[in-house]
PDB file of N, CA and C in Angstrom:
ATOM      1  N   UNK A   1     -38.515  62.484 227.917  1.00  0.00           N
ATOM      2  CA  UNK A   1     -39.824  63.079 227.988  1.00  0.00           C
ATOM      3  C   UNK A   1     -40.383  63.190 226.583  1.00  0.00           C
ATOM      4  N   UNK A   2     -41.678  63.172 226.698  1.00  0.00           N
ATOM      5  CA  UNK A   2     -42.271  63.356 225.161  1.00  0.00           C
ATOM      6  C   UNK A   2     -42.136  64.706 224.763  1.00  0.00           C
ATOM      7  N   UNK A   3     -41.941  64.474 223.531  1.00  0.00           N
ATOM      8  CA  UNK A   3     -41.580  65.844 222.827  1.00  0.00           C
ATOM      9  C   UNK A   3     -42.925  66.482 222.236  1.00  0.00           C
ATOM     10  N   UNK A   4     -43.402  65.699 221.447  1.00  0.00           N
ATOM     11  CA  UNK A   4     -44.793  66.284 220.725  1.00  0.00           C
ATOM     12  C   UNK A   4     -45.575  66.876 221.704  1.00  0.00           C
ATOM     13  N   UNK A   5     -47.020  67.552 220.999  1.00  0.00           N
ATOM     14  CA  UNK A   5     -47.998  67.523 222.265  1.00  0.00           C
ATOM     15  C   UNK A   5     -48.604  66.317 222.027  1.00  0.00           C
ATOM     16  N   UNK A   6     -48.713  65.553 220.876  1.00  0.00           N
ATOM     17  CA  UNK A   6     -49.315  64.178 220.825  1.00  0.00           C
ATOM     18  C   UNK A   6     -48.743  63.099 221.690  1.00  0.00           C
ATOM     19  N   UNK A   7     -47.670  63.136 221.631  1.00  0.00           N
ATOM     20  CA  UNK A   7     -47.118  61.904 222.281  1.00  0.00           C
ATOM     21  C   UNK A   7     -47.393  62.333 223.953  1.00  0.00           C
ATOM     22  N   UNK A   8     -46.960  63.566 224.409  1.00  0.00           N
ATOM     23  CA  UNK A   8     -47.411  63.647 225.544  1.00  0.00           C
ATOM     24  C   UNK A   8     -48.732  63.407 225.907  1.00  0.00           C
ATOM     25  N   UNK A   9     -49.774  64.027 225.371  1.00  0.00           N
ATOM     26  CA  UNK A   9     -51.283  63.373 225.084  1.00  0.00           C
ATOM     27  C   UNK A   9     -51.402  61.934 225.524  1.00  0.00           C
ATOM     28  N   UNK A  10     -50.849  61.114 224.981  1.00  0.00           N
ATOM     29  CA  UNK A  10     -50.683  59.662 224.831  1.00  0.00           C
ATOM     30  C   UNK A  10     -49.971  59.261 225.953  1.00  0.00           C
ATOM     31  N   UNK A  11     -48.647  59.369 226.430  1.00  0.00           N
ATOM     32  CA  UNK A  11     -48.297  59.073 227.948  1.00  0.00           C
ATOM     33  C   UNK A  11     -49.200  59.492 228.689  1.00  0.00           C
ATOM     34  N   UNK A  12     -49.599  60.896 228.993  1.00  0.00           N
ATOM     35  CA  UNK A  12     -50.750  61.170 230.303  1.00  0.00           C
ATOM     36  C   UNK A  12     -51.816  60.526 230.260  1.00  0.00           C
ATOM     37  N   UNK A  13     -52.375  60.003 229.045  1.00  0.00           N
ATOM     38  CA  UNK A  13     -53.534  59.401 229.353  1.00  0.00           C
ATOM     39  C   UNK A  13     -53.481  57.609 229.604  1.00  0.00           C
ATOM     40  N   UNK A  14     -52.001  56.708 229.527  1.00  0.00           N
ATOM     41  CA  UNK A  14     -51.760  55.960 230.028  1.00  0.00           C
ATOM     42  C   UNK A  14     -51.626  56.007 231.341  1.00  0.00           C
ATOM     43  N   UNK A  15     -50.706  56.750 231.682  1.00  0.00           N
ATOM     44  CA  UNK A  15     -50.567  57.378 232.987  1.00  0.00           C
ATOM     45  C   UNK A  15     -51.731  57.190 234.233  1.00  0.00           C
ATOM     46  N   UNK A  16     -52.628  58.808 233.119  1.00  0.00           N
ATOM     47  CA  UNK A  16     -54.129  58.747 234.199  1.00  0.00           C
ATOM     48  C   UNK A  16     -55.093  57.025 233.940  1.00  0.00           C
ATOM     49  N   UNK A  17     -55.264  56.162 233.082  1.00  0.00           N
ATOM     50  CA  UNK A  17     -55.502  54.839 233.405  1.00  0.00           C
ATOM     51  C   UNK A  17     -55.271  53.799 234.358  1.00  0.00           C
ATOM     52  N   UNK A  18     -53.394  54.185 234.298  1.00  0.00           N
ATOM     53  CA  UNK A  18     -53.072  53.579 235.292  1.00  0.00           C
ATOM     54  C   UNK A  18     -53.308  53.633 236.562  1.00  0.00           C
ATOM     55  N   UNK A  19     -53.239  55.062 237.027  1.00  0.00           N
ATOM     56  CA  UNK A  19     -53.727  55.550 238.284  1.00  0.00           C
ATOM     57  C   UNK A  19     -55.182  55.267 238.524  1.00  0.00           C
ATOM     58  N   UNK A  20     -56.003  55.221 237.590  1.00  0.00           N
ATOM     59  CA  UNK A  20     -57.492  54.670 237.935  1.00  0.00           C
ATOM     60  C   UNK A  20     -57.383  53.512 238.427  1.00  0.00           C
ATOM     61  N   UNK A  21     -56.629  52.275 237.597  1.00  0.00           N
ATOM     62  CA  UNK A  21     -56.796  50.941 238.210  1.00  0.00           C
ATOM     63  C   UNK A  21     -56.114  51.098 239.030  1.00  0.00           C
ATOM     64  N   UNK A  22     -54.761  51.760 239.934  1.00  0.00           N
ATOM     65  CA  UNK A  22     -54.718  51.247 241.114  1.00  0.00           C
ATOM     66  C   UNK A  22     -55.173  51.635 242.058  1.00  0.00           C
ATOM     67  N   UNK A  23     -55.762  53.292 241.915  1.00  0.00           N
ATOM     68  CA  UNK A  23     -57.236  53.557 242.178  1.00  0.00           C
ATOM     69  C   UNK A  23     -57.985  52.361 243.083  1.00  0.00           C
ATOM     70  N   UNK A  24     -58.476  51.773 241.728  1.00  0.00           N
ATOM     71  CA  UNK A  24     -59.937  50.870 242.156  1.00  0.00           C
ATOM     72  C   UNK A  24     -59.205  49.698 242.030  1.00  0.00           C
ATOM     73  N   UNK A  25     -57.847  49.035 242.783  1.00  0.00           N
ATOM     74  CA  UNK A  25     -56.679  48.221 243.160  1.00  0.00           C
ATOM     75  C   UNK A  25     -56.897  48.208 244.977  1.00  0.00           C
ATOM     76  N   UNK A  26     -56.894  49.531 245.326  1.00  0.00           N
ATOM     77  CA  UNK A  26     -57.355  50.397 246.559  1.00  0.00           C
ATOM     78  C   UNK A  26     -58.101  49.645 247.124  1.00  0.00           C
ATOM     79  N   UNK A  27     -59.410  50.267 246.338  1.00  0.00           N
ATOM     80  CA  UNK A  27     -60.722  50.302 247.020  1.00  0.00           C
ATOM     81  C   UNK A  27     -61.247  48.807 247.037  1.00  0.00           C
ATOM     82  N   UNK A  28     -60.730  47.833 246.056  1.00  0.00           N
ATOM     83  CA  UNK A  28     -60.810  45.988 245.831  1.00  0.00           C
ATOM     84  C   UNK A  28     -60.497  45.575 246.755  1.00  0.00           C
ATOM     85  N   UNK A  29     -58.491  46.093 247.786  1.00  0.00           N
ATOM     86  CA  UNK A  29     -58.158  45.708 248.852  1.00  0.00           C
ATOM     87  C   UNK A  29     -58.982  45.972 250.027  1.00  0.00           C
ATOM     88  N   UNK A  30     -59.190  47.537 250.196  1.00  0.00           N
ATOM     89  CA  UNK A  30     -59.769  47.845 251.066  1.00  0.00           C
ATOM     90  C   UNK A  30     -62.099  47.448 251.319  1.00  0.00           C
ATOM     91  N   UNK A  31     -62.443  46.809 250.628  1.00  0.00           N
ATOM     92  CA  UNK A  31     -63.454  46.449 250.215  1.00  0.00           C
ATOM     93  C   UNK A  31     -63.785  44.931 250.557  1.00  0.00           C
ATOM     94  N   UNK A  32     -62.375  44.159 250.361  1.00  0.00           N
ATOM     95  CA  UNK A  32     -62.380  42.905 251.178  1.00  0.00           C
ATOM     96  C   UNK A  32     -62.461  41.746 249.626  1.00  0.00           C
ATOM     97  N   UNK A  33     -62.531  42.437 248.561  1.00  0.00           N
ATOM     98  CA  UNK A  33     -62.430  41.919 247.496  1.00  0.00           C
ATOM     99  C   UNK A  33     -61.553  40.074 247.270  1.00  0.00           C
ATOM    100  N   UNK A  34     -62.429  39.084 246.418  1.00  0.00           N
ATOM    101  CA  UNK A  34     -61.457  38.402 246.457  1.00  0.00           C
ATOM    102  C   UNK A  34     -60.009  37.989 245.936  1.00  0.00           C
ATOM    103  N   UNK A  35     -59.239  36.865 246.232  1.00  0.00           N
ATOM    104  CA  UNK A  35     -57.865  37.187 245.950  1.00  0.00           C
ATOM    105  C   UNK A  35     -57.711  37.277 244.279  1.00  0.00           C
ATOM    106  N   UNK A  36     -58.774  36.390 243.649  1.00  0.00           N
ATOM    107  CA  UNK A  36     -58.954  36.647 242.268  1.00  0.00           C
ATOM    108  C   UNK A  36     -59.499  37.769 241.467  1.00  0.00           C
ATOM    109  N   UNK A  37     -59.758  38.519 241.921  1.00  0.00           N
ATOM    110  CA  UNK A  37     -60.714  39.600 241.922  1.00  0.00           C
ATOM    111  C   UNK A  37     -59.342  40.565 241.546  1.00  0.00           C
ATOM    112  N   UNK A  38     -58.481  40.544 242.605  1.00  0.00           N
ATOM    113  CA  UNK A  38     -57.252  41.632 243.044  1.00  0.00           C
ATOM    114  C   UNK A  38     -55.946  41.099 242.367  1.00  0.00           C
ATOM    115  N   UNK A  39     -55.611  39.933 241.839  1.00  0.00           N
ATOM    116  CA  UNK A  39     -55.004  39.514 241.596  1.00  0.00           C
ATOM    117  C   UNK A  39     -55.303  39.873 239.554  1.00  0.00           C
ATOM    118  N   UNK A  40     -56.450  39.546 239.195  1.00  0.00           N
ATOM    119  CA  UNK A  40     -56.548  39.964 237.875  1.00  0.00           C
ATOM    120  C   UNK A  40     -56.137  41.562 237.956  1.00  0.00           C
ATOM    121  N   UNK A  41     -56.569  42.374 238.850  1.00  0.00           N
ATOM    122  CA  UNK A  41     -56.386  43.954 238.794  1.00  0.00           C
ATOM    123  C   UNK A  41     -54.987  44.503 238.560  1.00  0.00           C
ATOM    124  N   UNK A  42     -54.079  43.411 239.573  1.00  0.00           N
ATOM    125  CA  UNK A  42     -52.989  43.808 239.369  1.00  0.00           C
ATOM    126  C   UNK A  42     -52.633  43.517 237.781  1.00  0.00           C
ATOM    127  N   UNK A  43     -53.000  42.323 237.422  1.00  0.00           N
ATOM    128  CA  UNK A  43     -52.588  42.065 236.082  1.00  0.00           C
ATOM    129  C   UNK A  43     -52.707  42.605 235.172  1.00  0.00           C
ATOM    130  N   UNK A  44     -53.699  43.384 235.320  1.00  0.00           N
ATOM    131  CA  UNK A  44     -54.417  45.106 234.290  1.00  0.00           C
ATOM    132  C   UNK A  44     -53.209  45.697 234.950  1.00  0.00           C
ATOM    133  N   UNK A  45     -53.070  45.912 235.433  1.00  0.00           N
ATOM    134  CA  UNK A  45     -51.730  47.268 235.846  1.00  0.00           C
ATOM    135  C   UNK A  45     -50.828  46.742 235.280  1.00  0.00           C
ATOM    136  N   UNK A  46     -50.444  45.829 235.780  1.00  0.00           N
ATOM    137  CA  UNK A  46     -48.606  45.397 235.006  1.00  0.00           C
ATOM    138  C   UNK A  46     -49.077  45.283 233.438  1.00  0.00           C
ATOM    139  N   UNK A  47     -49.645  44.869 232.902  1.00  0.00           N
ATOM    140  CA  UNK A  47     -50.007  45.244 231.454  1.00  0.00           C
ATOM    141  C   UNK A  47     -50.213  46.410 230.970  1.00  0.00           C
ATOM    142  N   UNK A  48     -50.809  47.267 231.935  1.00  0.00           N
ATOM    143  CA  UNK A  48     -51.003  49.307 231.344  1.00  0.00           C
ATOM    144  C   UNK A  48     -49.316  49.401 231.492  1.00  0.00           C
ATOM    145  N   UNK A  49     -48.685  49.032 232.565  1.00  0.00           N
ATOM    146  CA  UNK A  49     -47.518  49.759 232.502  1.00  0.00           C
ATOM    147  C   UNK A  49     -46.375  49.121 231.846  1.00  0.00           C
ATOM    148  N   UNK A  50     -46.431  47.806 231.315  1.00  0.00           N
ATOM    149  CA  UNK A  50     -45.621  47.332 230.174  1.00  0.00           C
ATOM    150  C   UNK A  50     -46.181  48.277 229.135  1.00  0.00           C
ATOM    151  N   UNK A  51     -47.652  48.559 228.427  1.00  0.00           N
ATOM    152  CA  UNK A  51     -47.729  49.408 227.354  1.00  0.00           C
ATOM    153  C   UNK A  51     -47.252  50.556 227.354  1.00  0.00           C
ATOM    154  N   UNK A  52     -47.590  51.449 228.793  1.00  0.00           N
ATOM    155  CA  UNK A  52     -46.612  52.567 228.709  1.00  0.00           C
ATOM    156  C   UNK A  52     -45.390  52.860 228.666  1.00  0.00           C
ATOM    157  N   UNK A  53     -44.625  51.781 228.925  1.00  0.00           N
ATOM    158  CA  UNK A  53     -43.006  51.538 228.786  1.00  0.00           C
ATOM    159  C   UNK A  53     -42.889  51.169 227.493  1.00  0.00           C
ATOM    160  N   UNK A  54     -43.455  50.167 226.845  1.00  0.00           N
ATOM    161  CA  UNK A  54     -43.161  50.385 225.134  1.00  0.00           C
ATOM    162  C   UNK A  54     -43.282  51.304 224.605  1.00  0.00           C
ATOM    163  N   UNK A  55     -44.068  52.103 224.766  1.00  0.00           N
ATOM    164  CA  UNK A  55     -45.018  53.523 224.488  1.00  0.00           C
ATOM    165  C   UNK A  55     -43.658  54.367 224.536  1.00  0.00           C
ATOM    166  N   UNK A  56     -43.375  54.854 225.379  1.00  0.00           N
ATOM    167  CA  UNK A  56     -42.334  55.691 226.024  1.00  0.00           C
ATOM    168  C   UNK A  56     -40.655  55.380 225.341  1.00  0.00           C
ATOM    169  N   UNK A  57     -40.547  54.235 225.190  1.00  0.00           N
ATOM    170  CA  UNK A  57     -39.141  53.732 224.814  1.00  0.00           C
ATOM    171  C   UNK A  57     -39.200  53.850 222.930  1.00  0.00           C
ATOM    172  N   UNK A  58     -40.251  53.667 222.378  1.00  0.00           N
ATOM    173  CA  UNK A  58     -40.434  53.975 221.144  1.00  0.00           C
ATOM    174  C   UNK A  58     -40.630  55.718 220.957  1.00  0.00           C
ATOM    175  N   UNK A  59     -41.136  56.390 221.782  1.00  0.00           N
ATOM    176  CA  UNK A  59     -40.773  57.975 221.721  1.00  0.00           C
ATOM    177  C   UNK A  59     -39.329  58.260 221.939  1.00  0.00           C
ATOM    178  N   UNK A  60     -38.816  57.768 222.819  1.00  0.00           N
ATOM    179  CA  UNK A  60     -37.453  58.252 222.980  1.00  0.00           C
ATOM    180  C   UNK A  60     -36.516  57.887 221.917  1.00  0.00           C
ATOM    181  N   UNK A  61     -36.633  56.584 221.604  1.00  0.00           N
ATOM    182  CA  UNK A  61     -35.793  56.300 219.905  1.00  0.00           C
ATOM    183  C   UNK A  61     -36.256  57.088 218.689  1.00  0.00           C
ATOM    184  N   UNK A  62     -37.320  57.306 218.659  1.00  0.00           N
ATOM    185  CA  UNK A  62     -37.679  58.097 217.306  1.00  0.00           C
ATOM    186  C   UNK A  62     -37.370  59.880 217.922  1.00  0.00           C
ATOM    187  N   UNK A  63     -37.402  60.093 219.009  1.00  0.00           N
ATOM    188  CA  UNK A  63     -36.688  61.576 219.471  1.00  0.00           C
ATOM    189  C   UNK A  63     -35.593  61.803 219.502  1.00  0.00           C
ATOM    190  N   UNK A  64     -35.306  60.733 220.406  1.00  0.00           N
ATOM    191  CA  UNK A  64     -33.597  60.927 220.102  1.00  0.00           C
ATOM    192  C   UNK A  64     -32.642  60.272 218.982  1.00  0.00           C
ATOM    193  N   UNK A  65     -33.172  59.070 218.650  1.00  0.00           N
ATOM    194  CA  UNK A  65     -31.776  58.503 217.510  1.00  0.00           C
ATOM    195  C   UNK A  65     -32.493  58.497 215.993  1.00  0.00           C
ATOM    196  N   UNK A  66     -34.128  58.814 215.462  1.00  0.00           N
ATOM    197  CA  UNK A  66     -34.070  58.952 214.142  1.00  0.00           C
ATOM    198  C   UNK A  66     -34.689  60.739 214.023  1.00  0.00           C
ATOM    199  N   UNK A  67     -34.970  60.892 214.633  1.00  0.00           N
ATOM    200  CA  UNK A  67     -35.390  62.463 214.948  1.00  0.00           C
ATOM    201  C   UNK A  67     -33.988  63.511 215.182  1.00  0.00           C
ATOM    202  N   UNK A  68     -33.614  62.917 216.105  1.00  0.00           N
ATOM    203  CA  UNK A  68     -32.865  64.149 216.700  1.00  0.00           C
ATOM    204  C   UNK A  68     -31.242  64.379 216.046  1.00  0.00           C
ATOM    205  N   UNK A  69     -30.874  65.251 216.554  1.00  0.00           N
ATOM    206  CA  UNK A  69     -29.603  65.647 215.112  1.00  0.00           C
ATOM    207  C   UNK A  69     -28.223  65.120 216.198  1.00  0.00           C
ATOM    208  N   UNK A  70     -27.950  63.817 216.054  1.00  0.00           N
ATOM    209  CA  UNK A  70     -27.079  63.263 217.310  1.00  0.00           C
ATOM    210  C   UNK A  70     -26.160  62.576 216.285  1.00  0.00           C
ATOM    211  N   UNK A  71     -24.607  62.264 216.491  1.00  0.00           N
ATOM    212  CA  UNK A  71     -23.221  61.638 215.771  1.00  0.00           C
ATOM    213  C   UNK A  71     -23.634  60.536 216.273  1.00  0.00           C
ATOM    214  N   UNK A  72     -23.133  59.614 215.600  1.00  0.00           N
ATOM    215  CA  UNK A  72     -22.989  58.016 215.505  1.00  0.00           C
ATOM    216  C   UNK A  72     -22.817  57.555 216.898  1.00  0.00           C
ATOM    217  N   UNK A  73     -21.682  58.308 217.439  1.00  0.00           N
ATOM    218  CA  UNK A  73     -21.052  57.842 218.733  1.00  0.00           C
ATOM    219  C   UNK A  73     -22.668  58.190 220.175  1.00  0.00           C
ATOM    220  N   UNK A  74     -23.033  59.751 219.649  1.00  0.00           N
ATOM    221  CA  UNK A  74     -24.100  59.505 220.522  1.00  0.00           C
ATOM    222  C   UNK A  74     -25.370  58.711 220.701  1.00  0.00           C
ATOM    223  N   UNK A  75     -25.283  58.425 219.228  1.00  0.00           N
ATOM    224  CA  UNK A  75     -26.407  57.381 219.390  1.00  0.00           C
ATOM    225  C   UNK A  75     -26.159  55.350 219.780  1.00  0.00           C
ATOM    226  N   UNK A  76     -25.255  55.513 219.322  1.00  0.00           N
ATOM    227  CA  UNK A  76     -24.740  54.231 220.547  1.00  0.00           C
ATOM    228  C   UNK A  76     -24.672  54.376 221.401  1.00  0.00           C
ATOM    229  N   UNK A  77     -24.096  55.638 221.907  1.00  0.00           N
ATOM    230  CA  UNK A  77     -24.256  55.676 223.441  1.00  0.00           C
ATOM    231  C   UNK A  77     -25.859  55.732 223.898  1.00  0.00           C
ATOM    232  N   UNK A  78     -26.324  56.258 223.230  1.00  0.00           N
ATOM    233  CA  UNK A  78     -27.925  56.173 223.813  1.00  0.00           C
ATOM    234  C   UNK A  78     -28.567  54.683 223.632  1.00  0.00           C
ATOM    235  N   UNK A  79     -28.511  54.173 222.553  1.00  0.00           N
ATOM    236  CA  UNK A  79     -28.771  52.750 222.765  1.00  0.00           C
ATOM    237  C   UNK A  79     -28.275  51.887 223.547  1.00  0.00           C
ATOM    238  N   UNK A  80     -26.938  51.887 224.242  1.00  0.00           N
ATOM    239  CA  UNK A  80     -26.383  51.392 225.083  1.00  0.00           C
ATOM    240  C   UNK A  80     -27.494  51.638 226.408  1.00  0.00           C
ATOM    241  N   UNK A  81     -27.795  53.027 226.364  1.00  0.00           N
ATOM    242  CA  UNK A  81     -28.456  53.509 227.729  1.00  0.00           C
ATOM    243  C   UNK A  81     -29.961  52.494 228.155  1.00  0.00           C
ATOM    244  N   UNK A  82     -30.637  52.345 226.212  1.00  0.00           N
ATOM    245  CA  UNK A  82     -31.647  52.573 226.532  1.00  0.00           C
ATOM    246  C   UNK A  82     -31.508  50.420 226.700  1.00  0.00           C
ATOM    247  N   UNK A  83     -30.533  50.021 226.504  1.00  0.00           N
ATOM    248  CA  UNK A  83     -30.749  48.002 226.651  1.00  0.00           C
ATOM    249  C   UNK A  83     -30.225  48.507 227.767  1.00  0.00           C
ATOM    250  N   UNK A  84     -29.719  48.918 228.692  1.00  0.00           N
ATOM    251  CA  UNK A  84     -29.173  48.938 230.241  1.00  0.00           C
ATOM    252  C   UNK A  84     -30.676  48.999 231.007  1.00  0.00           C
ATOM    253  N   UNK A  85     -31.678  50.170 230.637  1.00  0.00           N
ATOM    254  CA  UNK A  85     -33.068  50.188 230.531  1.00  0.00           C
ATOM    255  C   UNK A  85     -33.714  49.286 230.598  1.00  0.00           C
ATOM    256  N   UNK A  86     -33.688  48.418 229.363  1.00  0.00           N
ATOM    257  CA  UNK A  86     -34.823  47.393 229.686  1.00  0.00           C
ATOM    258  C   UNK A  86     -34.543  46.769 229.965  1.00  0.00           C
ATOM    259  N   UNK A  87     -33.147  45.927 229.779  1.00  0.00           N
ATOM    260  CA  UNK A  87     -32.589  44.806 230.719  1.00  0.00           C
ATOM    261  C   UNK A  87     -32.903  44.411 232.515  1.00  0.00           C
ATOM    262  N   UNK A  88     -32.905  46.237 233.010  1.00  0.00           N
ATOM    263  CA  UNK A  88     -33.262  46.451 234.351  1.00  0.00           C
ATOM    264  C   UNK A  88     -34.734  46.068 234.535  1.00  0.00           C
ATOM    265  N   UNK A  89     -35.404  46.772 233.678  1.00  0.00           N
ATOM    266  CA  UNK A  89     -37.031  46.767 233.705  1.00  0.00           C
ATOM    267  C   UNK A  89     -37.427  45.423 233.220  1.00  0.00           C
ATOM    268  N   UNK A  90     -36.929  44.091 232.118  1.00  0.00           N
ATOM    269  CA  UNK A  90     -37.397  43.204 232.169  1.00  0.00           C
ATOM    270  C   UNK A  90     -36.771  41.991 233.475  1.00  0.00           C
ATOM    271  N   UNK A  91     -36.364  42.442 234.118  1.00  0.00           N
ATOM    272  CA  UNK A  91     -35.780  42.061 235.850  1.00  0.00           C
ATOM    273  C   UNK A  91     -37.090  41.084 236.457  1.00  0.00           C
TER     274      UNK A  91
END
């Protein structure tokens, strides 16, 4: 989780973006929109939410492994955690 109030600032308002476009993702399907039309929309989404996952994975390294007061061993272990992470998420 974000630690700052800035960084939290910065996730919620990716966040609330994201939820707008799939929002108006919705209303494109339900509207009768064409497949190009809905198909770029999605592509705005998977792009907000790749940024918010970089976003997020660069808070957690600078919180937890150059910020935070963690031994050698825990911070491998957290880097271990966090390539198990994206390995899954670049799937």
């Amino acid at each position: 989780m974000p630690h700052s109030p800035e960084d939290k600032k910065r996730a919620l308002t990716r966040v609330r973006r994201i939820k707008g476009q799939v929002e108006a993702l919705e209303r494109a399907i339900e509207s009768g929109e064409s497949c190009l039309t809905i198909l770029q929309q999605i592509a705005s989404i998977r792009g907000a939410s790749n940024g918010l996952m970089g976003e997020m994975v660069e808070m957690h390294l600078k919180d937890e492994l150059v910020s935070g007061e963690t031994t050698p061993d825990q911070r491998a272990l957290r880097m271990t955690e966090v390539g198990h992470l994206l390995r899954s998420y670049l799937k």
